[in-house]
Protein backbone atom coordinates (compact mmCIF):
# COMPACT_ATOMS: atom_id res chain seq x y z
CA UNK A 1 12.54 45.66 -0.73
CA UNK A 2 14.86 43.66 -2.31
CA UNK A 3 15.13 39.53 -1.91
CA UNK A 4 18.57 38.55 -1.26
CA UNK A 5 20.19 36.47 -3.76
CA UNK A 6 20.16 33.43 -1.52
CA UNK A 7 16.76 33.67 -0.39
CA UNK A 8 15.74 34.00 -3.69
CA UNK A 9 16.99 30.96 -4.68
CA UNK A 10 15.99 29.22 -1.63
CA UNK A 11 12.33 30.43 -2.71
CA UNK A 12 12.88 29.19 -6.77
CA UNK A 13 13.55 25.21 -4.87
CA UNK A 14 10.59 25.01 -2.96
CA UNK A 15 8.52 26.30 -5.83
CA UNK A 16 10.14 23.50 -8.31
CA UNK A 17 10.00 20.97 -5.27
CA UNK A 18 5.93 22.16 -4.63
CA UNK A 19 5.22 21.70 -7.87
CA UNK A 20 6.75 18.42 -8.35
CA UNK A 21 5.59 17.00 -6.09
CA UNK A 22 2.13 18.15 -6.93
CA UNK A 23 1.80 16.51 -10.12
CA UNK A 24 2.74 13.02 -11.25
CA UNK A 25 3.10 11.24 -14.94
CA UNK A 26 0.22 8.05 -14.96
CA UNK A 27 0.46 6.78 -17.97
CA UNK A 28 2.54 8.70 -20.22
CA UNK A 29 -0.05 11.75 -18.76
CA UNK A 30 0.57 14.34 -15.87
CA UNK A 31 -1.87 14.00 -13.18
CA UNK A 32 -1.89 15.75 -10.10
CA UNK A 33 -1.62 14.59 -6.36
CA UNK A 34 -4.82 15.28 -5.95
CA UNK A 35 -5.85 12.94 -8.93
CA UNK A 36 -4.07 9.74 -7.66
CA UNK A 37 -4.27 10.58 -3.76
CA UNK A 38 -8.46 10.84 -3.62
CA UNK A 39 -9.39 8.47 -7.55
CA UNK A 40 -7.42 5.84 -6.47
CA UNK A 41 -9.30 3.11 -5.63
CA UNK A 42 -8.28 0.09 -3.47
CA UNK A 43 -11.14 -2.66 -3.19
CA UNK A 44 -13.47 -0.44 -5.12
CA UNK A 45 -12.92 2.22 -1.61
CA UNK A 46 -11.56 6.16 -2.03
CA UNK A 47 -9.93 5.01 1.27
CA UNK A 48 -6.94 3.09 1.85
CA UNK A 49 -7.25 1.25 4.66
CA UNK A 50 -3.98 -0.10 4.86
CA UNK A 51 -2.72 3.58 6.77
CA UNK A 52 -5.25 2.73 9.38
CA UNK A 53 -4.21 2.17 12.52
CA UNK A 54 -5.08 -1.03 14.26
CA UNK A 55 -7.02 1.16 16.81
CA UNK A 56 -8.98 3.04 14.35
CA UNK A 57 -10.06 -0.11 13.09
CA UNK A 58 -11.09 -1.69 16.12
CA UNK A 59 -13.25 1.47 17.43
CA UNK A 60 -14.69 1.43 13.71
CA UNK A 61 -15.60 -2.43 14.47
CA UNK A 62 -16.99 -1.51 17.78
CA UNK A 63 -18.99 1.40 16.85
CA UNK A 64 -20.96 -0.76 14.35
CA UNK A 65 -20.67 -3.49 15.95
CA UNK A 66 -18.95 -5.66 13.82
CA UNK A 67 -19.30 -9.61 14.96
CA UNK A 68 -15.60 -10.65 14.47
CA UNK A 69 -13.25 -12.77 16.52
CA UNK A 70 -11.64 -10.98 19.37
CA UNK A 71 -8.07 -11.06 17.96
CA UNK A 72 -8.55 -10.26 14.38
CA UNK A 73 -5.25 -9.97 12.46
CA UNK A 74 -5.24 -6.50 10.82
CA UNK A 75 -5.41 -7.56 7.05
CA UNK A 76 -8.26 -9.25 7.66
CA UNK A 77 -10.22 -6.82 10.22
CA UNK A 78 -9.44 -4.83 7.05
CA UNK A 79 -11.23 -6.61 4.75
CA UNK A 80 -14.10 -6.95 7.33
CA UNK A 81 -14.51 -2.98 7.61
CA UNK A 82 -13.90 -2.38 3.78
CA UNK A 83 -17.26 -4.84 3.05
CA UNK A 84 -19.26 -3.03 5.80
CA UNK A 85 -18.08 0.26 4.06
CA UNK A 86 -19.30 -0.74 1.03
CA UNK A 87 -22.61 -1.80 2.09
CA UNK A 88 -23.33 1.85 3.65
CA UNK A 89 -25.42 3.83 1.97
CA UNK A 90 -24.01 6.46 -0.57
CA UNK A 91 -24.60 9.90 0.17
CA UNK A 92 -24.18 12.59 -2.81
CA UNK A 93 -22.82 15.86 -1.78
CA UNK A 94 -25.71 18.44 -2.99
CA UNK A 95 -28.28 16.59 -0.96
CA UNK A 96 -26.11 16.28 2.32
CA UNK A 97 -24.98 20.21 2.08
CA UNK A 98 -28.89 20.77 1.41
CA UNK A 99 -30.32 19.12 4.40
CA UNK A 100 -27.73 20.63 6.40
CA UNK A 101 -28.63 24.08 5.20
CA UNK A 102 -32.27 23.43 6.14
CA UNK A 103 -32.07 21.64 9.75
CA UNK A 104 -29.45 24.43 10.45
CA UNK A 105 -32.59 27.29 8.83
CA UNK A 106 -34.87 25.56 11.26
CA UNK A 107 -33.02 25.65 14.53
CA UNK A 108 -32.14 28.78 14.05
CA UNK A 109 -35.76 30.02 13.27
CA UNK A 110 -37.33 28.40 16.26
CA UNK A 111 -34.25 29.61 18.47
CA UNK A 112 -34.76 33.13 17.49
CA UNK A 113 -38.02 33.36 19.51
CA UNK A 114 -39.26 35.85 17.37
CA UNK A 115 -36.12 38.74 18.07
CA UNK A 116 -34.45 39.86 14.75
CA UNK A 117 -31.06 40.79 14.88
């Protein structure tokens, strides 16, 4: 079937507006979104805090129990939850998708109670 003309040029603008905004010029050199939305580092964090909400922030400081004074202005709670962050241990991909793979091998092994499928 054919496209009519005015679809087809409805399609051709998003296509130049998706790609657009995909990619970005950083210094004289195209990057993509996906460069500066997850490389970007604020505070030495692939998060930006900032786009928290105050909520999020305040169960985050509750969770881990966070000593802080009750009514925290959000730039600094922000700081607060960016150190703890930091200090958490770093966990590298292979090894987390690993020991997934295995405690998910064992439950299902001593859930099978000896029936194959």
């Amino acid at each position: 079937s054919k496209i009519q003309p005015d679809t087809q040029r409805g399609f051709e603008r998003m296509e130049r507006s998706r790609r657009s905004n995909r990619s970005t010029k950083v210094n004289g050199k195209r990057k993509t979104a996906f460069y500066d939305d997850k490389k970007k580092k604020r505070n030495g964090l692939l998060i930006d805090l900032n786009r928290w909400e105050m909520s999020s922030l305040k169960r985050y400081r509750a969770h881990f129990k966070l000593d802080t004074r009750p009514n925290i202005p959000k730039g600094e709670l922000i700081e607060v939850v960016a150190r703890h962050y930091s200090q958490l241990p770093k966990m590298r991909d292979a090894e987390v998708i690993s020991q997934f793979l295995f405690t998910t091998r064992k439950y299902l092994e001593s859930n099978n109670d000896g029936h194959e499928d």
